[in-house]
Each structure stands twice: as C-alpha cells, then as structure tokens.
Protein backbone atom coordinates (compact mmCIF):
# COMPACT_ATOMS: atom_id res chain seq x y z
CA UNK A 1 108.43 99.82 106.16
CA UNK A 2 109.68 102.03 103.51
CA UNK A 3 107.20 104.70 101.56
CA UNK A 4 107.02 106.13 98.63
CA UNK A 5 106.94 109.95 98.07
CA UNK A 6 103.24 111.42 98.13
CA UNK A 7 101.94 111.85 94.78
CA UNK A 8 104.80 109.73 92.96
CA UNK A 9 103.18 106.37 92.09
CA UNK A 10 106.41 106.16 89.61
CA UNK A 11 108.54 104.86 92.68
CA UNK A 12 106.27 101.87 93.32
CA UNK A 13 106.20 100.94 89.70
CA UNK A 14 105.39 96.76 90.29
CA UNK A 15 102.90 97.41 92.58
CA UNK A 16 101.30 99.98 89.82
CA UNK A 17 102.05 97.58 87.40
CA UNK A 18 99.94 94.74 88.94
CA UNK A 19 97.05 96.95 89.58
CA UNK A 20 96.78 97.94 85.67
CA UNK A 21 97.04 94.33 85.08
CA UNK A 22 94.03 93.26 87.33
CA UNK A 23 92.24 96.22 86.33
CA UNK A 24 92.28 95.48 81.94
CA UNK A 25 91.84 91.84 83.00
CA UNK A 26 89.12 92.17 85.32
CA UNK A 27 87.32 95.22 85.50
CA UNK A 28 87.71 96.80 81.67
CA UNK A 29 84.14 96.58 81.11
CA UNK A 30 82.75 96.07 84.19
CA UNK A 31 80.77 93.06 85.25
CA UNK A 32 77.26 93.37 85.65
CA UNK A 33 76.33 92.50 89.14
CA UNK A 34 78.83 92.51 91.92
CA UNK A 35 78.80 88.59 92.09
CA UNK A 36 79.81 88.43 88.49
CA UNK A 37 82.89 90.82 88.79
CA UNK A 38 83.95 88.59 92.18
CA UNK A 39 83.88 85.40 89.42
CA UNK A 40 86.39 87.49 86.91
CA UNK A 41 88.29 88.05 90.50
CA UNK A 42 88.84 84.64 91.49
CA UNK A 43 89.52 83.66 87.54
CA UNK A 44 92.32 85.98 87.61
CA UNK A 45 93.35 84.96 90.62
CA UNK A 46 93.60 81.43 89.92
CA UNK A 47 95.32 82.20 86.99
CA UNK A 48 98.01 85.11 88.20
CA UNK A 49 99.04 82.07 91.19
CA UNK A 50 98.28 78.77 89.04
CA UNK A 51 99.66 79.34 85.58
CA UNK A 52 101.39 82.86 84.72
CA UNK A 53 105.02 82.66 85.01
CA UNK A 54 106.69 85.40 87.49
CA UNK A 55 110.05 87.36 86.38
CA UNK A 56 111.06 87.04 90.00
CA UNK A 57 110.80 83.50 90.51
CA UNK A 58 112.14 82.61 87.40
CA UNK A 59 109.35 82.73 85.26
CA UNK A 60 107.75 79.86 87.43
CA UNK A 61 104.44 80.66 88.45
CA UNK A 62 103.21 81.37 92.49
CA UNK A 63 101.69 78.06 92.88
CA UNK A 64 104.89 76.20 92.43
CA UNK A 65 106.72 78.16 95.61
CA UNK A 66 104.16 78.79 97.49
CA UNK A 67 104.22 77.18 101.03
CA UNK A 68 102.07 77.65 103.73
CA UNK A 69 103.17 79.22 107.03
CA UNK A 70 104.24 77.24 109.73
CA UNK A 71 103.23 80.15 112.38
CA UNK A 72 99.77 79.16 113.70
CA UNK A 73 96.46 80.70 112.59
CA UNK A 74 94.53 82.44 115.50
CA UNK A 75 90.84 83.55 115.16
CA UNK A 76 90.83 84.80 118.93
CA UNK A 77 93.96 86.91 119.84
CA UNK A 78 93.55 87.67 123.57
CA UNK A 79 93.26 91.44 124.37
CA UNK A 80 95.95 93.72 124.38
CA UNK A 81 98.21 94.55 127.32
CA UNK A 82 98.53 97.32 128.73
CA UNK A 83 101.04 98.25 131.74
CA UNK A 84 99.68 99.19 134.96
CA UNK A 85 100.69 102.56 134.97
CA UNK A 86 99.25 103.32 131.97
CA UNK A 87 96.13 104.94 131.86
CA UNK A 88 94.03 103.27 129.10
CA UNK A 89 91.21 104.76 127.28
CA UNK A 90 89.39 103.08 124.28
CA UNK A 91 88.96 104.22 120.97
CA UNK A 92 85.86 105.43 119.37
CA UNK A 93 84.57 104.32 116.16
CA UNK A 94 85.91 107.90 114.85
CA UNK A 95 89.51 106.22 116.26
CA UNK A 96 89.42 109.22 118.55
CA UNK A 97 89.78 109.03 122.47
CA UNK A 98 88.92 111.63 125.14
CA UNK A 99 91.81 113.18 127.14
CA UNK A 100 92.18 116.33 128.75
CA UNK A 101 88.52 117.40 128.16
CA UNK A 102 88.88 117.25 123.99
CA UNK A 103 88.80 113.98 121.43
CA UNK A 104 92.14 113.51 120.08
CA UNK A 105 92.14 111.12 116.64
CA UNK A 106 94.73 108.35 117.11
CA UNK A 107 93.80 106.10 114.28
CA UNK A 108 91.26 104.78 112.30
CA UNK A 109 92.70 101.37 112.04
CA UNK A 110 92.54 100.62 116.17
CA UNK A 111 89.24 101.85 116.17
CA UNK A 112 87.62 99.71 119.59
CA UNK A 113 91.13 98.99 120.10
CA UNK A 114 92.77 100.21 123.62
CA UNK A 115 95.53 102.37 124.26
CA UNK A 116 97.71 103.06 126.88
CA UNK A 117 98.99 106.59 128.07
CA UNK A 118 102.14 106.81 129.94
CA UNK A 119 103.23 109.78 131.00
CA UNK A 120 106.35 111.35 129.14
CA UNK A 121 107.70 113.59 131.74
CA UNK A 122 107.40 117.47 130.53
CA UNK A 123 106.37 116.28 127.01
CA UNK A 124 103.23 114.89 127.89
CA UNK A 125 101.62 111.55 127.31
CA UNK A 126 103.14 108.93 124.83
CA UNK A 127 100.27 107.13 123.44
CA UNK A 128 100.76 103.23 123.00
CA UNK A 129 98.72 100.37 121.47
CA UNK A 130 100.73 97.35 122.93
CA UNK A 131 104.44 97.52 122.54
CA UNK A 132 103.46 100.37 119.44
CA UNK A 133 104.10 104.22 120.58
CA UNK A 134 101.69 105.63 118.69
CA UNK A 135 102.55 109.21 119.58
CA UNK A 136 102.31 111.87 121.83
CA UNK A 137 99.64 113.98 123.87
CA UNK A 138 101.14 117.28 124.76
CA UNK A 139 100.83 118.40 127.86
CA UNK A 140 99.65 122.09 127.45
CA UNK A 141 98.23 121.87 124.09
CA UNK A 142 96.42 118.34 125.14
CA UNK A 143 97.16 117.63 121.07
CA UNK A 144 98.02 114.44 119.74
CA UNK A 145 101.03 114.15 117.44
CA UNK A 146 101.58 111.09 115.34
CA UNK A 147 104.82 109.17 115.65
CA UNK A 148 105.21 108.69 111.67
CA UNK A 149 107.21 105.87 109.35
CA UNK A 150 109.94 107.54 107.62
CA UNK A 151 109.13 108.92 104.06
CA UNK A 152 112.06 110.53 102.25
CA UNK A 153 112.31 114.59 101.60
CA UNK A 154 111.34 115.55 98.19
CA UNK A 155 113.76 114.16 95.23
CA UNK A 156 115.55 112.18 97.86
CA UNK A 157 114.33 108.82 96.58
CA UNK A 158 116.83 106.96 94.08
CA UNK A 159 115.11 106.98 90.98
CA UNK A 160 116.73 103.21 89.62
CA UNK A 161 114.82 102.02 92.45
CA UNK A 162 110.94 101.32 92.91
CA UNK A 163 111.45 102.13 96.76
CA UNK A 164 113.08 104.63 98.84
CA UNK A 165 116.02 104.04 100.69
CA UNK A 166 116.28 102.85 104.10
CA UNK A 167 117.72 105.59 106.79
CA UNK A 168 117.62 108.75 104.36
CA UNK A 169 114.77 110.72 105.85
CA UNK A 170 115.59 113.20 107.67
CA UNK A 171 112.24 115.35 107.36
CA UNK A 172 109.83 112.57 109.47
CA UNK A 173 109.51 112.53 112.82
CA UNK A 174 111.06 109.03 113.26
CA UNK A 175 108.72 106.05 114.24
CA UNK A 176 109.68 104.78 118.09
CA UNK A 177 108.09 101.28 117.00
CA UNK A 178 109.42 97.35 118.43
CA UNK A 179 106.26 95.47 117.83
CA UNK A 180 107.01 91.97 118.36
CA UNK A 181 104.04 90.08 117.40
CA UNK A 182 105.54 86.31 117.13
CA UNK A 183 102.26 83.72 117.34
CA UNK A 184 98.92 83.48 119.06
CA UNK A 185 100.07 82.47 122.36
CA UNK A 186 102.76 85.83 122.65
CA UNK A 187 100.42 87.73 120.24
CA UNK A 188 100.12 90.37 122.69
C-alpha cells in the first residue's frame, strides 16, 4: 500500500479527480430524498462503466474489460485463527480490548474481531489479527503502539507522480504485515 502525505490531496490527483466528477454529476444540486440521489448514483454509474471512454484503457470504456473474478465469492469466512499460545481477547465495539487492567484501542475496523497476543520477549505483547501484527503492547507502559504502512517524510514524495514511492520512508515505523488471504477455503 503506498500513502499519500497528510493534507496533500495533490499527490492522489485521479482519485481527486473522479470524486469532483461524481460529485458535479451527481450531487451538484442535491436530490431531494435519499432514494432519488441513489437513482443519479446508479445513472452515473452505469454510465462511468457502460459508455465513457477511459484514458487508461484506451479510451474504451470499463464495461468492455471488465471480467469477473475467478476467485470464489464467500458469504461465511470461518473464524479467524489464532495460535495456541496466543492469548486472544475480543474487540469491543470501541475496537478497544482489555489488557493489563486498561482498554487499549487496536482498531475500529476489527471491531468484534479477535486478536491474538503473543508475547514479544522484553518488548511486550505483539498484537495480531490472523497472520496481521497489528502492533505492540508494552510491557511496563501496558500501551498499544500501532505497527503503521509507510507514508513518506515531508517533501519526500516525487511530485511527477500521483503516489509516493515505494521504500523511501524512513520516518514510519515499518508495517511487519504477510497477510495471505488466497480464497474461502484458506481465507483464514
């Protein structure tokens, strides 16, 4: 994953781009009720994938490239693993656990999720969801510190480019991630 500097919406410039297209098309005056807005939605929609060409595909519009994913679909994924000598705990709607006497916030997104907490040697705890270190619990502060993607020091990001490049952060605490998420029956 590669991020953009905070407060620099400049460095994703198609992304930006396809937002102030939706919004003039779509929302520029509103719709009045929410179901009428979700019709201008799907209008757009059908038009952005059916009809408009795309620079990127050679002006040839979604629809004509588009095919579906061989990987199967699974409404059910079977709970996560964790290893035995983890100790799990689950997260609170807050996407805070208990440890050490305190609530710690992991993360909003695995809220009812479970984690596992191996134990790091001195450092602590390393917090996991899966095969996903999430961070760390230290072990006389009992504080949880994120394990976070890389995101490039200030006026490090290549300006010609509408991302930042790989490998040149050196001011993040580097993400320990190898999630491996291949189809519903290795899903966890």
């Amino acid at each position: 994953m590669e991020r953009i500097e905070p407060g620099k919406p400049q460095q994703n410039g198609l992304h930006e781009r396809f937002h102030r297209t939706l919004k003039a098309e779509t929302s520029r005056p509103p719709a009045g009720s929410p179901r009428e807005q979700q019709v201008g939605f799907d209008a757009f929609r059908l038009d952005f994938d059916e009809n408009r060409p795309h620079e990127a595909l050679n002006q040839v519009p979604l629809a004509n490239v588009y095919r579906a994913s061989p990987r199967p679909w699974c409404a059910n994924l079977p709970e996560p693993w964790q290893n035995a000598d983890h100790e799990v705990r689950k997260l609170r709607s807050s996407g805070e656990i208990r440890w050490g006497g305190r609530s710690n916030f992991i993360s909003e997104t695995l809220k009812g999720e479970t984690v596992g907490l191996a134990e790091a040697g001195e450092q602590g705890w390393l917090d996991r969801f899966t095969d996903i270190e999430l961070g760390l619990n230290d072990r006389t502060t009992l504080r949880f510190t994120r394990f976070t993607a890389a995101r490039p020091c200030r006026g490090e990001a290549d300006p010609n480019r509408n991302t930042v490049p790989r490998g040149r952060s050196p001011c993040a605490v580097p993400r320990h991630s190898s999630n491996r998420i291949n189809d519903c029956a290795s899903a966890y």
